[in-house]
C-alpha atoms as a PDB file:
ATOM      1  CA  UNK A   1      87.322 104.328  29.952  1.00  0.00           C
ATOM      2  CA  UNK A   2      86.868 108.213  31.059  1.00  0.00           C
ATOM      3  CA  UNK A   3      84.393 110.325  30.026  1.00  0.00           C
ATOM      4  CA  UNK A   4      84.431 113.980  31.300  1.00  0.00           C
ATOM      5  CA  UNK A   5      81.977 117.321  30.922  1.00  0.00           C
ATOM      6  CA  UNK A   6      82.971 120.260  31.722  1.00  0.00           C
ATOM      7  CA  UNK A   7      80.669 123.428  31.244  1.00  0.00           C
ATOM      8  CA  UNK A   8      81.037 127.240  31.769  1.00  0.00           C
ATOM      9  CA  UNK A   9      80.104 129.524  34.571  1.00  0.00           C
ATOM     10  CA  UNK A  10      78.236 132.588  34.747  1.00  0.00           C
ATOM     11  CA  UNK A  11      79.677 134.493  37.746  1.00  0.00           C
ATOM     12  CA  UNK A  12      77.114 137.456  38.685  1.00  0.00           C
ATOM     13  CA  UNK A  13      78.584 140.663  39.282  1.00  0.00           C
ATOM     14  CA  UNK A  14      77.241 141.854  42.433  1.00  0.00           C
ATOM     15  CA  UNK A  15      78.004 140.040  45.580  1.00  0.00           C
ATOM     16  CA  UNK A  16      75.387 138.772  47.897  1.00  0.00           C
ATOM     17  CA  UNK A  17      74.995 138.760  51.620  1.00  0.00           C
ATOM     18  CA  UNK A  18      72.959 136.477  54.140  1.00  0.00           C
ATOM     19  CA  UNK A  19      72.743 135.588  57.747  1.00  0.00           C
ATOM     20  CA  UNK A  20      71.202 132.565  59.506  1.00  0.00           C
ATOM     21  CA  UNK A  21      70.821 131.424  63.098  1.00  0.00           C
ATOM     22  CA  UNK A  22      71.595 128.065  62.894  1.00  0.00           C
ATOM     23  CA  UNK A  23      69.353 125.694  64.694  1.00  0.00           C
ATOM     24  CA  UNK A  24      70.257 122.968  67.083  1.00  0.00           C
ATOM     25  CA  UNK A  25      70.121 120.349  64.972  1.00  0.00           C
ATOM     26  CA  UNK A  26      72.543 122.093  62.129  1.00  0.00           C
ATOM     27  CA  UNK A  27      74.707 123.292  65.192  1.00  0.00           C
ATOM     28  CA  UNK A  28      75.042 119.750  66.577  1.00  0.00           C
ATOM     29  CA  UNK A  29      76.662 118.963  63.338  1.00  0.00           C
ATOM     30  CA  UNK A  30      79.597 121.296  63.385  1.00  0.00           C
ATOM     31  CA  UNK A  31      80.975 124.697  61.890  1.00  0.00           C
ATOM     32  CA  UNK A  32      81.003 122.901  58.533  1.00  0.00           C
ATOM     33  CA  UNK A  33      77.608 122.006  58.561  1.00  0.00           C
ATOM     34  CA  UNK A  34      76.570 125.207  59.057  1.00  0.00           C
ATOM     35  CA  UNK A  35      78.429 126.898  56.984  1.00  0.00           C
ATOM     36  CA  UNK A  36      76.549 124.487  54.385  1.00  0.00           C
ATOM     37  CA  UNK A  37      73.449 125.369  55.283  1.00  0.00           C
ATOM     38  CA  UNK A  38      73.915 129.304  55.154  1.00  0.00           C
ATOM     39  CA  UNK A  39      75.416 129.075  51.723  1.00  0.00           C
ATOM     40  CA  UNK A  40      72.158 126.969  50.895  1.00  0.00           C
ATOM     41  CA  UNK A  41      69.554 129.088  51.863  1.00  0.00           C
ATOM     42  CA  UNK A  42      71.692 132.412  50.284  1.00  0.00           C
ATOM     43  CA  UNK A  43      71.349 130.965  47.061  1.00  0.00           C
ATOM     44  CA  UNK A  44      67.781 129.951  47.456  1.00  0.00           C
ATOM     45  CA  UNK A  45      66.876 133.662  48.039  1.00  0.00           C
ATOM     46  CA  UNK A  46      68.840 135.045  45.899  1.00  0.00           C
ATOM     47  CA  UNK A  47      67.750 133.192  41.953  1.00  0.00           C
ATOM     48  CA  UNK A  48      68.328 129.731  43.032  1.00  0.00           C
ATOM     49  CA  UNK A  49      72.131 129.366  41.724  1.00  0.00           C
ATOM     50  CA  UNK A  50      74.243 126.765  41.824  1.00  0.00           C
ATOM     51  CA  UNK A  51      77.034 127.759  43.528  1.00  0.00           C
ATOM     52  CA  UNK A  52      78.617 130.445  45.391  1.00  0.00           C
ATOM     53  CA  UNK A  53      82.299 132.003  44.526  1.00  0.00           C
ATOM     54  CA  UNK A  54      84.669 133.785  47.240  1.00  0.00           C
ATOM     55  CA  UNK A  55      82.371 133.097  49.782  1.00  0.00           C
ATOM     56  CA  UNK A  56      83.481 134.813  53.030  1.00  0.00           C
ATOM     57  CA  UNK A  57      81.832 134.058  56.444  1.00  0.00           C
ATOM     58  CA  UNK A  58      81.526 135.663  59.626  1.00  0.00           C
ATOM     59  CA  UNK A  59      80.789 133.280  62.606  1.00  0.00           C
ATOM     60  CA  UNK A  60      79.440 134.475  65.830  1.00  0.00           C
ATOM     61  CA  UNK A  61      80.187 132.439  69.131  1.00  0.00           C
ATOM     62  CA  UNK A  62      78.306 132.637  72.636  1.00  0.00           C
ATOM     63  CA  UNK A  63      80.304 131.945  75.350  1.00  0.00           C
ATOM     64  CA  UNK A  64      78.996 129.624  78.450  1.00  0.00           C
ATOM     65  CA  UNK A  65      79.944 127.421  81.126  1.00  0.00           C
ATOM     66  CA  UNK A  66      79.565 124.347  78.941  1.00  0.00           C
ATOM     67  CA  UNK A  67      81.456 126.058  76.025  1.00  0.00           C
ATOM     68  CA  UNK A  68      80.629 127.563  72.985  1.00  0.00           C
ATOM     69  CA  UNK A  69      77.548 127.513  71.122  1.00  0.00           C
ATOM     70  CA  UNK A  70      77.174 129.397  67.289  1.00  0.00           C
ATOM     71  CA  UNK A  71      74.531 132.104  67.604  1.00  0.00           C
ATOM     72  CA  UNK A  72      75.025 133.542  63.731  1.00  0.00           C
ATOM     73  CA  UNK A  73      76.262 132.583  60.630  1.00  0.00           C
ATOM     74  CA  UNK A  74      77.032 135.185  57.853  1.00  0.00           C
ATOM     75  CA  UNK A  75      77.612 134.835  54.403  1.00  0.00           C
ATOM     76  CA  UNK A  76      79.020 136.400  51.541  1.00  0.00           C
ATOM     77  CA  UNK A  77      79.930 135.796  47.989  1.00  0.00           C
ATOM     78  CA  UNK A  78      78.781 135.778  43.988  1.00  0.00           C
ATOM     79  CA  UNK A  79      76.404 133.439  43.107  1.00  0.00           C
ATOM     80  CA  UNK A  80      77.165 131.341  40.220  1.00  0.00           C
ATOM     81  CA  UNK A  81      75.401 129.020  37.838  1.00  0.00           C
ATOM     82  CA  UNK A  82      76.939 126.676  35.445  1.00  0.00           C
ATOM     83  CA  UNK A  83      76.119 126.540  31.853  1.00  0.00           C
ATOM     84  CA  UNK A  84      76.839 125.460  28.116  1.00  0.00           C
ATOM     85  CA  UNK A  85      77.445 121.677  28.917  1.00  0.00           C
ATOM     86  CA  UNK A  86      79.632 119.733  26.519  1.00  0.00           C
ATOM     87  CA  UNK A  87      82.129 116.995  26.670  1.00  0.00           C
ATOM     88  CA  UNK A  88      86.025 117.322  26.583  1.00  0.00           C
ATOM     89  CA  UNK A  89      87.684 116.654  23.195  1.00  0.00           C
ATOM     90  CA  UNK A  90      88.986 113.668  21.816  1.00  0.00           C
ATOM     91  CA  UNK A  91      92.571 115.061  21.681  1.00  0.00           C
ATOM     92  CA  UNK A  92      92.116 115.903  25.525  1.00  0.00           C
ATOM     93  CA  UNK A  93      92.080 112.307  26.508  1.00  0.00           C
ATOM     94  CA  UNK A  94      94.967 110.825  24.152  1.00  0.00           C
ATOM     95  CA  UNK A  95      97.091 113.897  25.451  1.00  0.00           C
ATOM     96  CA  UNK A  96      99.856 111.502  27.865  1.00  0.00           C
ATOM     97  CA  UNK A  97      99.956 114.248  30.169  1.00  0.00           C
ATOM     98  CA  UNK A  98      96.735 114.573  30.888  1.00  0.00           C
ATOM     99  CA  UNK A  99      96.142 110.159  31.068  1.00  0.00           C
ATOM    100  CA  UNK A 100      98.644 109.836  33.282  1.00  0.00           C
ATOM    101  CA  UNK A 101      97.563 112.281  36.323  1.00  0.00           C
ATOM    102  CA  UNK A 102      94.365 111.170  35.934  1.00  0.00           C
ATOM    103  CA  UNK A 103      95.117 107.141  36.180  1.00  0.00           C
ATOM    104  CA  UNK A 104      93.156 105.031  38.808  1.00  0.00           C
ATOM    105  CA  UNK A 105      95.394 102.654  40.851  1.00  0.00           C
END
């Protein structure tokens, strides 16, 4: 049996900028990870949304002897927050096209 939600988003209109220097532990865990964690605390400042849309990043490298070590991590985007939960229609499910992408294996 499925069951889906879906729900709308409210994209705001200005776009939002922030910069973090990651610590070691965050660094340890790759570019990913912090790329994570700037996104995380940019929406914490900025009205606690849920997510952020077109984020773009700017990553700033230090060169040493034993390689490279991330010394900035920049963020920008929209901030986003979902809203006006509800649950797909009936005739969404019993649509074949839809039933048959969507089929576990």
């Amino acid at each position: 049996m499925y069951n889906a939600t879906v729900a709308d988003l409210d994209v705001a209109p200005q776009r939002i900028t922030h910069t973090i220097q990651p610590a070691k532990a965050i660094r340890k865990a790759g570019v990913g990870n912090c790329k994570a964690a700037c996104i995380q605390e940019a929406l914490k400042k900025n009205g606690n949304a849920d997510l952020l849309v077109e984020p773009h990043f700017v990553i700033t490298k230090k060169r040493s002897l034993f390689g490279e070590k991330i010394t900035s991590v920049t963020v920008s985007g929209r901030p986003a927050k979902y809203k006006n939960f509800r649950s797909l229609p009936d005739s969404v499910w019993t649509n074949k096209v839809f039933r048959d992408k969507n089929k576990q294996k």
